[in-house]
Structures are given as structure tokens and as C-alpha cells.
Protein backbone atom coordinates (compact mmCIF):
# COMPACT_ATOMS: atom_id res chain seq x y z
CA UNK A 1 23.50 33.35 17.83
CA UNK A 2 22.01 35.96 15.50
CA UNK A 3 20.03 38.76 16.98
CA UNK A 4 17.26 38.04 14.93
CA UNK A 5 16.87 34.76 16.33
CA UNK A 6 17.61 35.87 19.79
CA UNK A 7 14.70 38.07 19.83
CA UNK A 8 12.62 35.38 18.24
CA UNK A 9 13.42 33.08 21.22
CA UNK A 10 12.97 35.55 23.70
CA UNK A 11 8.99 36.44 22.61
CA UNK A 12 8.82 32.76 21.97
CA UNK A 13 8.76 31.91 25.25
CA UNK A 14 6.94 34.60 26.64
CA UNK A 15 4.30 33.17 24.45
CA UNK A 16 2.44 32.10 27.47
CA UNK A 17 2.10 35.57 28.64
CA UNK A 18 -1.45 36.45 29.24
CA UNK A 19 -0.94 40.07 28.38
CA UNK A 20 -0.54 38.80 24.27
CA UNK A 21 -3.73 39.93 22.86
CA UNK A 22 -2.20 37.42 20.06
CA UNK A 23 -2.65 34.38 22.12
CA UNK A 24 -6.07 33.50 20.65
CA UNK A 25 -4.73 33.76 16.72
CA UNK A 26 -1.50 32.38 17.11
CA UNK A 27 -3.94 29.23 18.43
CA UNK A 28 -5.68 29.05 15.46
CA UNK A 29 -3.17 29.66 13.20
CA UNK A 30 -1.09 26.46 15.07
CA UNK A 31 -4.32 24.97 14.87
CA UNK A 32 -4.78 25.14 11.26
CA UNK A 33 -1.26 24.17 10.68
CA UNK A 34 -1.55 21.41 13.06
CA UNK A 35 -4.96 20.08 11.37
CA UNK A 36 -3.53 20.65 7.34
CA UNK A 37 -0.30 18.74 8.26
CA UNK A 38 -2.26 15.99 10.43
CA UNK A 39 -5.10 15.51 7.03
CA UNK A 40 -1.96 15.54 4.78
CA UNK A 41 -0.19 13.20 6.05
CA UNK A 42 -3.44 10.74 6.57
CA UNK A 43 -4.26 11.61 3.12
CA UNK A 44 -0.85 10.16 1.83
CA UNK A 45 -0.55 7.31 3.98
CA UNK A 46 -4.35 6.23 2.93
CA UNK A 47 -3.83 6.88 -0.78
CA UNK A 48 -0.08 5.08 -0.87
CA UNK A 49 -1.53 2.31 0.77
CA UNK A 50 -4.73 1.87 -1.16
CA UNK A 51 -2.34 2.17 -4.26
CA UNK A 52 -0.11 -0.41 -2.75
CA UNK A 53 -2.82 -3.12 -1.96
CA UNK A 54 -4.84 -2.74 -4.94
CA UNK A 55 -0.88 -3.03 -6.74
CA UNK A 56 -0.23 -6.42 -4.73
CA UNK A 57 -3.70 -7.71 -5.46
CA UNK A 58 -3.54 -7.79 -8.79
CA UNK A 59 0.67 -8.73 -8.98
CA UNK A 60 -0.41 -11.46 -6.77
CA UNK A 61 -3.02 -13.11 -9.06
CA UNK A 62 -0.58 -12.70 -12.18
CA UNK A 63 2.90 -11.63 -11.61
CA UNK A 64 4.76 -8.59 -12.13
CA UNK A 65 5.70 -9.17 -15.42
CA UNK A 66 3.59 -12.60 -18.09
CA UNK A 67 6.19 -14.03 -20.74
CA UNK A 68 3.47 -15.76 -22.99
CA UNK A 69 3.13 -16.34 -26.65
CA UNK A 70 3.26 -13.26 -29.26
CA UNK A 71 0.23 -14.00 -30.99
CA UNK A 72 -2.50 -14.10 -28.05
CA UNK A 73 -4.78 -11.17 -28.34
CA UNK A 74 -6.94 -11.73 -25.58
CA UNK A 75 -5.45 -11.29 -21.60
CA UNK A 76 -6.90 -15.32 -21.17
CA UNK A 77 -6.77 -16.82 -24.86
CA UNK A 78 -5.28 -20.22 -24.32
CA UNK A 79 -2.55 -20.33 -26.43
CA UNK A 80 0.85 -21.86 -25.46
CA UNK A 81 4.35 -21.32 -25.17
CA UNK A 82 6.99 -23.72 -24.87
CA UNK A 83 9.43 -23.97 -21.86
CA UNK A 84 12.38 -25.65 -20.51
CA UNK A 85 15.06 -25.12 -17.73
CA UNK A 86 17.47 -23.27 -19.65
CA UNK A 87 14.54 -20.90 -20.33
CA UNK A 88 13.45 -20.68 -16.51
CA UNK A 89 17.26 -20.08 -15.33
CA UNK A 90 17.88 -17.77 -18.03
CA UNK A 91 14.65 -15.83 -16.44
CA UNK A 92 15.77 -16.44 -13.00
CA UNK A 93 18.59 -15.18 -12.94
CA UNK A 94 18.24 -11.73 -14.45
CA UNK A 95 18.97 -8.82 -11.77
CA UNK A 96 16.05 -7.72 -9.86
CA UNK A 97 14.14 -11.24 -10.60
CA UNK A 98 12.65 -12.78 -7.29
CA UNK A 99 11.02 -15.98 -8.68
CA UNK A 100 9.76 -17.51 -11.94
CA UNK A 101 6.49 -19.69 -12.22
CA UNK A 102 4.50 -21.53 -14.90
CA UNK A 103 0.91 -21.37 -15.54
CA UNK A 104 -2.10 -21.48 -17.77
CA UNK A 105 -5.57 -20.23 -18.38
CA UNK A 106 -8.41 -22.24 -19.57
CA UNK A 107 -11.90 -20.11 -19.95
CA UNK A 108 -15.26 -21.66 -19.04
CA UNK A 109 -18.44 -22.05 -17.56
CA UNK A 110 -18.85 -23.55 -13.57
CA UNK A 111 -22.92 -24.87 -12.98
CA UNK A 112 -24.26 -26.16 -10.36
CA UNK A 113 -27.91 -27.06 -9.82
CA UNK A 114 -29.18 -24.00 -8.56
CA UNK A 115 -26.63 -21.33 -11.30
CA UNK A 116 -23.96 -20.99 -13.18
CA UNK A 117 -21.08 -18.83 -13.84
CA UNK A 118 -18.23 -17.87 -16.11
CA UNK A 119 -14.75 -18.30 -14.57
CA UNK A 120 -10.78 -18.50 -15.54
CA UNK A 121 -9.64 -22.04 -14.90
CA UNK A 122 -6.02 -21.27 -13.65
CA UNK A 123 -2.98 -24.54 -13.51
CA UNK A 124 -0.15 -23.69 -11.30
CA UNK A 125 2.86 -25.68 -11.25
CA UNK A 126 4.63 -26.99 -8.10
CA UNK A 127 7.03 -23.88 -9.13
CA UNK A 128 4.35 -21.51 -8.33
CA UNK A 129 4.75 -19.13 -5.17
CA UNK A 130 1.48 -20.06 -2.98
CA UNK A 131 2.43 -17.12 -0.46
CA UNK A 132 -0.32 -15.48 -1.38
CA UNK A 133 -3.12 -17.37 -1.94
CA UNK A 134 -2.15 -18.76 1.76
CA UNK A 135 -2.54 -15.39 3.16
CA UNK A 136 -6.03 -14.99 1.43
CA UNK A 137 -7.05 -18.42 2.17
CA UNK A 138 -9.94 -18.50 4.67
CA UNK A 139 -11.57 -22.13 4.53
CA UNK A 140 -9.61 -25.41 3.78
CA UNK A 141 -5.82 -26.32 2.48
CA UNK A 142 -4.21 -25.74 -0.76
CA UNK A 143 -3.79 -28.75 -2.85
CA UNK A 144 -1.04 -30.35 -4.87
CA UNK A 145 -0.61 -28.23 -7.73
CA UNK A 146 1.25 -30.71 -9.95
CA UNK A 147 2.61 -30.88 -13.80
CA UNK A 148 2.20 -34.21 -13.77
CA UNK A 149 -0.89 -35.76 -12.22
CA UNK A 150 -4.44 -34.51 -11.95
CA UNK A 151 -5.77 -33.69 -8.68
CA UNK A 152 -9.45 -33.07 -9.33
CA UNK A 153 -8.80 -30.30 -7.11
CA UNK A 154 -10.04 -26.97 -7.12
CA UNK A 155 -9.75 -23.58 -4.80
CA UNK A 156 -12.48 -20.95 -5.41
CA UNK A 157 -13.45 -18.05 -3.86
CA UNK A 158 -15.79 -16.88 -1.43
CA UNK A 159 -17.62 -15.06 -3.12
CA UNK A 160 -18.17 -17.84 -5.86
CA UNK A 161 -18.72 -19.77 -3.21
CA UNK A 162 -21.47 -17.93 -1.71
CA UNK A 163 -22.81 -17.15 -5.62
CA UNK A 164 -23.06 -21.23 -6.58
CA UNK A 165 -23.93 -21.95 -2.89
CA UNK A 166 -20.90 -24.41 -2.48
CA UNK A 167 -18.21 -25.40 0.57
CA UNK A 168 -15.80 -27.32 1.36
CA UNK A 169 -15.84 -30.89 0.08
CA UNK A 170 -18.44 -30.12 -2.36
CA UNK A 171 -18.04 -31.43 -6.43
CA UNK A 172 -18.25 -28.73 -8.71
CA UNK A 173 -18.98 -29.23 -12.97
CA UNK A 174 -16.93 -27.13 -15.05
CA UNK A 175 -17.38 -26.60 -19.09
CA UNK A 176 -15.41 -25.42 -21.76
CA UNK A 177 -17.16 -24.65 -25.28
CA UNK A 178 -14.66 -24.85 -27.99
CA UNK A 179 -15.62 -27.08 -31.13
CA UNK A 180 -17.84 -29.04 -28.38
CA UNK A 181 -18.29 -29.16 -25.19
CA UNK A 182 -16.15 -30.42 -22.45
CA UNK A 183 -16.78 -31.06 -19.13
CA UNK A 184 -14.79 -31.92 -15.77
CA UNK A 185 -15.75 -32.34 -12.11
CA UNK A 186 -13.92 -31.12 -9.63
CA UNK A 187 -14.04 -30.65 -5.69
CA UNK A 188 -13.43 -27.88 -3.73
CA UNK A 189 -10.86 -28.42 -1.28
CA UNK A 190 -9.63 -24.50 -0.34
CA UNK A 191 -12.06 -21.13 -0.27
CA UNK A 192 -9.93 -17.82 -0.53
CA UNK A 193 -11.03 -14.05 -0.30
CA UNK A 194 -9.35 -11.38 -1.25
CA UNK A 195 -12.19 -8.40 -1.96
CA UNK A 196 -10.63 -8.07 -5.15
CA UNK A 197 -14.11 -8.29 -6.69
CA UNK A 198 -13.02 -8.47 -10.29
CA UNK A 199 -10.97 -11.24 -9.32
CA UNK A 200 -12.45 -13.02 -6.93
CA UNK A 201 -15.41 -13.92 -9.36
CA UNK A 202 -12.74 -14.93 -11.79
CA UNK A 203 -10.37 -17.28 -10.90
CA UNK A 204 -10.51 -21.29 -9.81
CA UNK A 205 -7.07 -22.62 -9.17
CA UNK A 206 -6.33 -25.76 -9.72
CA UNK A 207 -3.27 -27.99 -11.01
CA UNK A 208 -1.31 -27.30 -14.11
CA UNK A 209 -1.87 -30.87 -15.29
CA UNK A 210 -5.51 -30.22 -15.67
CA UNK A 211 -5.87 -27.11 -17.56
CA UNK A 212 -2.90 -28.25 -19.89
CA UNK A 213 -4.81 -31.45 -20.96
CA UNK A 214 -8.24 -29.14 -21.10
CA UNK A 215 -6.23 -27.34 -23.58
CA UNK A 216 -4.41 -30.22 -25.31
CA UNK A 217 -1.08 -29.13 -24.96
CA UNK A 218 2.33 -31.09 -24.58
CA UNK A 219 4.13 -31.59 -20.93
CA UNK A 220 6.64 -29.01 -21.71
CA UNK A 221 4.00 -26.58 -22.50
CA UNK A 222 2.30 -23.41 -20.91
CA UNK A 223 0.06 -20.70 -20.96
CA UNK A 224 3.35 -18.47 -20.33
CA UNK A 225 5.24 -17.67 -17.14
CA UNK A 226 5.19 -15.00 -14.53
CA UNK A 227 8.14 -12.96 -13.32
CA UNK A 228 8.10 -11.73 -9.58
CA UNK A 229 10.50 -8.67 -8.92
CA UNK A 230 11.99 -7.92 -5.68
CA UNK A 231 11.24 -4.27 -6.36
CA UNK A 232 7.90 -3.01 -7.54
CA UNK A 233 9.91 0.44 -8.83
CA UNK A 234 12.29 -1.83 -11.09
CA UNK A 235 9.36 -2.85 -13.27
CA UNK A 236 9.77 -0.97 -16.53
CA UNK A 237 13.69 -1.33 -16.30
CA UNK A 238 12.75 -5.25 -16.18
CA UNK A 239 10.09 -5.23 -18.46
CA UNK A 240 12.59 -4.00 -21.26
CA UNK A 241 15.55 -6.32 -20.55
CA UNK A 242 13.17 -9.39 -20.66
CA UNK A 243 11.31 -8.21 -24.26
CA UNK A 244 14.88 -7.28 -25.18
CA UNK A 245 15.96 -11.16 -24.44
CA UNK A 246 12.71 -12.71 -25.87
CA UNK A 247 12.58 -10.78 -28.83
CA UNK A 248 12.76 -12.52 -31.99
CA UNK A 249 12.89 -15.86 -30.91
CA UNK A 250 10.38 -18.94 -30.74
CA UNK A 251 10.18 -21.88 -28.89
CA UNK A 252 10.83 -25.61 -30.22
CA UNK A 253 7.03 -25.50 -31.65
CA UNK A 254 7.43 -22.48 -33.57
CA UNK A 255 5.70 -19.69 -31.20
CA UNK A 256 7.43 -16.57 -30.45
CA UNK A 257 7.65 -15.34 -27.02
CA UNK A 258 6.16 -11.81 -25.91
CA UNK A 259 6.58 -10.23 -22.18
CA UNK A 260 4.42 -7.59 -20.45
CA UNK A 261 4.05 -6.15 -17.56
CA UNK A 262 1.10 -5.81 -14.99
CA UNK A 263 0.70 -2.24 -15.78
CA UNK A 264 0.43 -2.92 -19.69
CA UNK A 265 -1.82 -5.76 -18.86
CA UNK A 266 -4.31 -3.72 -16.85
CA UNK A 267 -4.13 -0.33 -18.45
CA UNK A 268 -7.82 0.35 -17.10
CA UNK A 269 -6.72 -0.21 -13.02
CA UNK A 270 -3.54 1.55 -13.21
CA UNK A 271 -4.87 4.86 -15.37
CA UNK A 272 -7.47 4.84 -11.88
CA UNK A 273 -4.81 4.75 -9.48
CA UNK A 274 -2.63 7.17 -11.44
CA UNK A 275 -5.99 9.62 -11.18
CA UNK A 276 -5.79 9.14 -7.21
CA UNK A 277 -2.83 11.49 -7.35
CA UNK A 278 -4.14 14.14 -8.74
CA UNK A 279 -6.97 13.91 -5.89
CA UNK A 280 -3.67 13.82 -3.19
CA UNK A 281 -2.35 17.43 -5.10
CA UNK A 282 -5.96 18.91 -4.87
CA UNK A 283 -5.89 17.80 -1.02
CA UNK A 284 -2.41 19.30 -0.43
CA UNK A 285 -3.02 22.46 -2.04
CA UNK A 286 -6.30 23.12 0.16
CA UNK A 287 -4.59 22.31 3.01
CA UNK A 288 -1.80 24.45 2.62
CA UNK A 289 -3.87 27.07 1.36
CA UNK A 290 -6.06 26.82 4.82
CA UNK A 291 -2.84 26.62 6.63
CA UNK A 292 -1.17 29.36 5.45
CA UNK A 293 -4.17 31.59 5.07
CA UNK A 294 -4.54 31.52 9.20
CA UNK A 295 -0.31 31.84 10.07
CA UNK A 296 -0.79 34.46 7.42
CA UNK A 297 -3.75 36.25 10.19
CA UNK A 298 -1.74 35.16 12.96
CA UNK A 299 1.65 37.42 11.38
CA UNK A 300 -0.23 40.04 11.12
CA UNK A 301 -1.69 40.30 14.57
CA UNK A 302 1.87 40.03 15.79
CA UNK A 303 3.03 42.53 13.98
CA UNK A 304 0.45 44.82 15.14
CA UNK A 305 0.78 43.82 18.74
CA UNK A 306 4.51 44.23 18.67
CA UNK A 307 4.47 47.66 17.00
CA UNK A 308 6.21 49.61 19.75
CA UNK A 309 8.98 47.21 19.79
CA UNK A 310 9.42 47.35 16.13
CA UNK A 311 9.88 51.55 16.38
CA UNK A 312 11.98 50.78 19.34
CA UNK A 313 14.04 48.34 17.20
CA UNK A 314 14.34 50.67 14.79
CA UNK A 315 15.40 53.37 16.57
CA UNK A 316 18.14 51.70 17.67
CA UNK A 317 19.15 50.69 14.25
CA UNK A 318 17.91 48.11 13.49
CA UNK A 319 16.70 47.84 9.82
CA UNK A 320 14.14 46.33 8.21
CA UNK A 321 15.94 43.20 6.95
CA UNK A 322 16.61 42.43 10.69
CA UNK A 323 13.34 42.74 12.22
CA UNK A 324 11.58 40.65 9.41
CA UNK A 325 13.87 37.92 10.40
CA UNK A 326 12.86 38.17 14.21
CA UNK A 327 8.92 37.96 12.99
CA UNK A 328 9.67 34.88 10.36
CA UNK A 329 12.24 32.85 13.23
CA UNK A 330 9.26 33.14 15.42
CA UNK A 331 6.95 32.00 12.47
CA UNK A 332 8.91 29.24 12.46
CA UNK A 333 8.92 28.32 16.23
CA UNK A 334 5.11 28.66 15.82
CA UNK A 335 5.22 26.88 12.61
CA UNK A 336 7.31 24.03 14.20
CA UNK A 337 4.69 23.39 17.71
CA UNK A 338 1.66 22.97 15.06
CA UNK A 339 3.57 20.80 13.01
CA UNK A 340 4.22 18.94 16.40
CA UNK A 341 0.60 18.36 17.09
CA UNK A 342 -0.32 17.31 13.31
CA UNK A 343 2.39 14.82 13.28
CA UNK A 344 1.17 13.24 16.49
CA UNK A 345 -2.22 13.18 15.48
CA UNK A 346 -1.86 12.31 11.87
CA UNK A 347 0.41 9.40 12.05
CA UNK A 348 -1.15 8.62 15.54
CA UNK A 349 -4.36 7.96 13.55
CA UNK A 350 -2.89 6.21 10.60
CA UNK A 351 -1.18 3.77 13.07
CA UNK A 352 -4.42 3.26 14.91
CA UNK A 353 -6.09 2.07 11.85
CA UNK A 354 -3.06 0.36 11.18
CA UNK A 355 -3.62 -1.93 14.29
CA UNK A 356 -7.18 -1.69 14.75
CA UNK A 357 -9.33 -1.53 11.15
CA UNK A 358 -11.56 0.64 12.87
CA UNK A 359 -11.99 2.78 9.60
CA UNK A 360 -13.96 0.05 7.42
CA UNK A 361 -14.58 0.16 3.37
CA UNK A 362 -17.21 -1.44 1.06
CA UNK A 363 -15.08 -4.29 0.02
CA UNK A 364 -17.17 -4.50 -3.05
CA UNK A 365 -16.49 -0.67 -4.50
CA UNK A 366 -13.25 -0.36 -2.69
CA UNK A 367 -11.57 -4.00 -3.29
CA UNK A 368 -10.80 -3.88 0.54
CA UNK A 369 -12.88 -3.89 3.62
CA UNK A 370 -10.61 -1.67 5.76
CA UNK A 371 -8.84 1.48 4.81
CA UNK A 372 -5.37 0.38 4.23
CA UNK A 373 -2.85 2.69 5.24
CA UNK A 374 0.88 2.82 4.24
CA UNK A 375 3.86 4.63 5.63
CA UNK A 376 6.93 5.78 3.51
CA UNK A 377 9.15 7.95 5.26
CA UNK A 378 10.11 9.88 2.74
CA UNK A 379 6.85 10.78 1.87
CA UNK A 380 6.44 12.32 5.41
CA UNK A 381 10.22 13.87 5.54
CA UNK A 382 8.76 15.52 2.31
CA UNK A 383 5.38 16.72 3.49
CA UNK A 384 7.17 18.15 6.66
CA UNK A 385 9.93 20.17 4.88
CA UNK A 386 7.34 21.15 2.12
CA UNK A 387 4.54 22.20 4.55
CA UNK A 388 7.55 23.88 6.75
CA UNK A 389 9.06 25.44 3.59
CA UNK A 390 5.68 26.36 1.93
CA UNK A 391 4.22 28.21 5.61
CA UNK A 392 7.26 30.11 5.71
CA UNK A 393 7.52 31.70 2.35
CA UNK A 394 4.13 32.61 2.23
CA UNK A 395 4.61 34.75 5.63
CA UNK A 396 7.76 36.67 3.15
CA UNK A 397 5.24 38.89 1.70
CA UNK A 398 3.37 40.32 5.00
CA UNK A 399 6.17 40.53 6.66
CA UNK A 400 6.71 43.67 4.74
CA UNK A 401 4.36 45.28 6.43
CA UNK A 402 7.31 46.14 8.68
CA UNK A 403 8.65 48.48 6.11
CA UNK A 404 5.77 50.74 6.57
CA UNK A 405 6.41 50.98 10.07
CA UNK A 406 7.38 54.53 11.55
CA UNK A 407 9.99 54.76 14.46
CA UNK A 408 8.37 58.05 15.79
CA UNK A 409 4.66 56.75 15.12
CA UNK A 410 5.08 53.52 16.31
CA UNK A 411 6.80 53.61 19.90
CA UNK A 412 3.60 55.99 20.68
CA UNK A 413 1.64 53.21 19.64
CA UNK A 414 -0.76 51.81 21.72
């Protein structure tokens, strides 16, 4: 063991001596690494998992990736693309692809007698992943979403719901203006929530028979299809390799095929969550800078106290070098107990609201009704070592004070 580190032990524990006059600042300056760390790490777990359920919100109402038909302008502008099995296995089995599912949009107007309101018709196929509208579904059953039968069938949302004044069981009249008007009745069999506002008074699901015949189109016809990934971080590596496969050719009916991915599709909601990290670097900065600001006080006072043992050190050889290690080592013992403390606090927090909700959120600003937390371990490997790293080389620069220190001065100290 190094002597600088031996000595760092050694006052280390003697911490608890009541004779430091230190005691009370070293406190604090644990304190405020112990509260920085602790808001740091809640910070980042919030923020990664408001990111993350927002992200699987809106992947879960259209996909990571749409393959639909090159000339649609509009996000919902029925037009269709053809597709056949070679098509969906040729999809399918590209690396990183989890599943591939048909659907199709159909834009219109749902009245009842008391309002009305515009809506996105959406068919789903029996192809189509339900996972997640069964973990948002709150009243009723899903139906049969078939590509070859009409079920009359419709799930809506709660919010809908509570806007038209429906429930389960009730009948429902849709429209759809296009060179006139058509109409079709449908019941309400399933009512899911989400809090995904923007979405939630969007989308009816229903069967992929009934939009395609709303829009005229052929059995082997869709709106386009959706990709699922199995990892969210492949998506631009995906994105290309499908547009690179697609590109330049059409399907049987002439269209051309055209794939994007949920990022490109909602430019608006991602450029919002990409300003969220800017707020995280404005949060970690402040904390650090509070942090280091009172381990920066706390050096100082142990340098002061310790002054006759620094001339003593010195006049036993000891240079300057040396003794700055001693004062850092036990920086970083000090460093290392407050770091203790904000780790249990912080992530004891984040998994309390984990388990518990206790923290709740205006589900109609926030698209959530708790505060969603999310833990990544590298993340908090990261803030550790970076909070650890950061506190210590901003003590480098007082502990230079040491230099100033004389031997024959100092061990008359008192």
C-alpha cells in the first residue's frame, strides 16, 4: 500500500473523532454529494423512461418502421399497396425484424345523437400483433380482426367513449365524405386507454375487411405494412436496408413501395423528446456544480485543520506531490460514503415509484398518469464514475493550497 493512501485510511477512520472541527463540513459536503447523485440519477431514470413510454406508445399504434405506397402525402391518405407472401417473408425475415402486419386507414367522421367526431378508421389483419392493445384494453374483448369477413366490430377509446357518451354494446354511425357520403354502423365491443391523448381521440380499430371495402380496394390489398424490430436502437440501420430492398419497385397494380420509420413519421414528438436531453445536461451540470462547490469547502477545511500534520509531513520529507495524494484518497473515501447514500436514496425512490405510482402526472399534458421511471445500468455505471471522476478533479486545483504550506510555520500552527 502507498503511503499516501495509508494516511488517507488512517484519518478516514478517525473521522468519527469529535475533536475534527471538520466534522460539520465534511457532512455537508457528503450531503451535497449524496443529494446531486440521488436527483441525478432520478432525473435519468424519469426522463429515460418518459422517453421510453411515450417511444412504445406511439411504435405500438403504428410500428417501428410503415412500408406503404410512394405516392401518399398525407400520414392517413388511403392509398394502397399491394401484398403477397413472398413480400411478407421477404420482410420477415430480414435481421433484426420481430414481426410483420397488414393494415389500413380509412378517415372519417363518428356521430352519435348527442356529437360527433373525426377519427382514423384502422383494419388489422389476423397477422396483426394485439399485445398491445390487450395491455391497454380496460372494458370488453378484442374482436376478430379478419381479411375476409366483416365483423361490424369496433374498439374505441375511453376517452371517445366518454366524448360520444358510448359503452359497451352500444352501435356507433361512422361517415366517410369522398365523392359522397358513406356510412356504416358499427358496435363497440372493446374500450382501450392509453393517455396517449393524440391518439386516443384518433383511432377506432376494427377489421381489415371493413376499411378495405370502405376504400374499395382488392383482397390482396393494403394501406401498407408495419415492421416491429426486436431492438428499438437498430431502427435507422433497418430503416435503410428495407428502402434499400423496396426501392424502385411496384407492386402487381403499378404502385411503388416507400418505407419510413416512426421517427420520420412523427418528426414533431421525437424533436420534443430529443429537447428533454438537453433539460437532463442542464440538471447534471447544476448538480455537479452544487456538489462539487461544497467537497470543494469541505477540502479546504481539511486542509486547514490538518495544517500541523502537513509541516510535520513535510519535514520529514515528504513533498508536495505526496501529501496532495493523502488529501484527494481521502476525498475519495468521502466522495465514495455520499455517493453511498445518493445511490440508496435515488434508486430507492425510483423503485418506489416503480412499484407504487405514488408520483402521479396529468395524463392529458403528460400522455401518462404516473411518472414512469426506467432503469439502464449503464446509465447509472456512467453517472457514478462521472460524478466520482468529475468530484475528484475538481478538488486537483485546491489541493494546491498545500504548496503554500510552510514546514516551520505550519507545525506551530494552531
Amino acid at each position: 500500500m502507498s503511503l499516501p493512501l495509508f494516511i488517507a485510511r488512517r484519518l478516514y477512520r478517525g473521522e468519527q473523532d469529535k475533536r475534527w472541527v471538520s466534522r460539520p463540513a465534511v457532512l455537508i459536503a457528503k450531503l451535497g454529494i449524496a443529494i446531486g447523485l440521488a436527483v441525478m440519477l432520478i432525473a435519468v431514470s424519469v426522463v429515460t423512461g418518459f422517453k421510453k413510454e411515450v417511444r412504445d406508445k406511439i411504435v405500438g399504434f403504428g410500428g417501428h418502421i410503415q412500408v406503404t405506397n410512394l405516392a401518399q402525402m398525407q400520414l392517413y391518405e388511403p392509398l394502397p399497396v399491394g401484398v403477397d407472401e413472398a413480400l411478407l417473408n421477404q420482410l420477415a425475415a430480414m435481421p433484426g425484424v420481430r414481426h410483420v402486419q397488414r393494415f389500413s386507414y380509412k378517415p372519417g367522421l363518428v356521430k352519435t345523437a348527442d356529437a360527433f367526431q373525426g377519427m382514423v378508421l384502422k383494419g388489422i389483419a389476423p397477422d396483426y400483433d394485439t399485445r398491445f392493445l390487450q395491455q391497454y384494453l380496460v372494458e370488453g374483448d378484442l374482436p376478430n380482426f379478419s381479411d375476409a369477413s366483416s365483423s361490424n366490430s369496433v374498439v374505441i377509446s375511453q376517452a371517445l367513449a366518454g366524448k360520444l357518451k358510448l359503452k359497451l354494446g352500444d352501435k356507433l354511425d361512422t361517415y366517410y365524405i369522398e365523392d359522397e357520403v358513406r356510412a356504416r354502423r358499427l358496435k363497440v365491443v372493446g374500450i382501450y386507454r392509453t393517455s396517449f391523448s393524440e391518439y386516443d381521440n384518433l383511432f377506432l380499430f376494427t377489421d381489415l375487411h371493413t376499411v378495405n371495402r370502405l376504400n374499395g380496394w382488392q383482397n390482396d390489398q393494403a394501406g401498407g405494412l408495419e415492421i416491429l424490430l426486436k431492438d428499438y436502437d437498430q431502427l435507422e440501420d433497418a430503416t435503410w436496408e428495407i428502402a434499400s430492398l423496396l426501392e424502385g419497385h411496384s407492386d402487381r397494380y403499378g404502385a411503388q413501395y416507400t418505407a419510413r420509420n416512426v421517427e420520420q413519421l412523427n418528426p414533431a414528438i421525437f424533436s420534443w423528446l430529443d429537447i428533454l436531453d438537453v433539460d437532463i445536461w442542464v440538471i447534471l451540470v447544476l448538480m455537479m456544480g452544487v456538489a462539487g462547490f461544497t467537497m470543494i469547502s469541505g477540502l479546504f477545511i481539511l486542509i486547514i485543520e490538518r495544517t500541523p500534520m502537513i509541516g510535520t509531513l513535510k519535514a520529514l520529507g515528504a513533498n508536495n506531490l505526496t501529501i496532495q495524494k493523502v488529501f484527494l484518497w481521502l476525498s475519495v473515501f468521502l466522495i465514495g460514503r455520499g455517493m453511498l447514500w445518493g445511490n440508496v436514496v435515488g434508486i430507492g425512490l425510483c423503485l418506489l415509484q416503480h412499484w407504487t405510482g405514488f408520483a402521479a402526472l396529468d395524463a392529458e399534458t403528460y400522455y401518462m398518469d404516473t411518472v414512469p421511471v426506467a432503469f439502464n445500468i449503464g446509465y447509472l455505471l456512467l453517472l457514478n464514475g462521472g460524478a466520482l471522476a468529475a468530484s475528484v478533479l475538481m478538488l486537483v486545483g485546491p489541493s494546491f493550497l498545500i504548496s503554500h504550506i510552510r514546514p516551520a510555520d505550519s507545525i506551530r500552527y494552531e
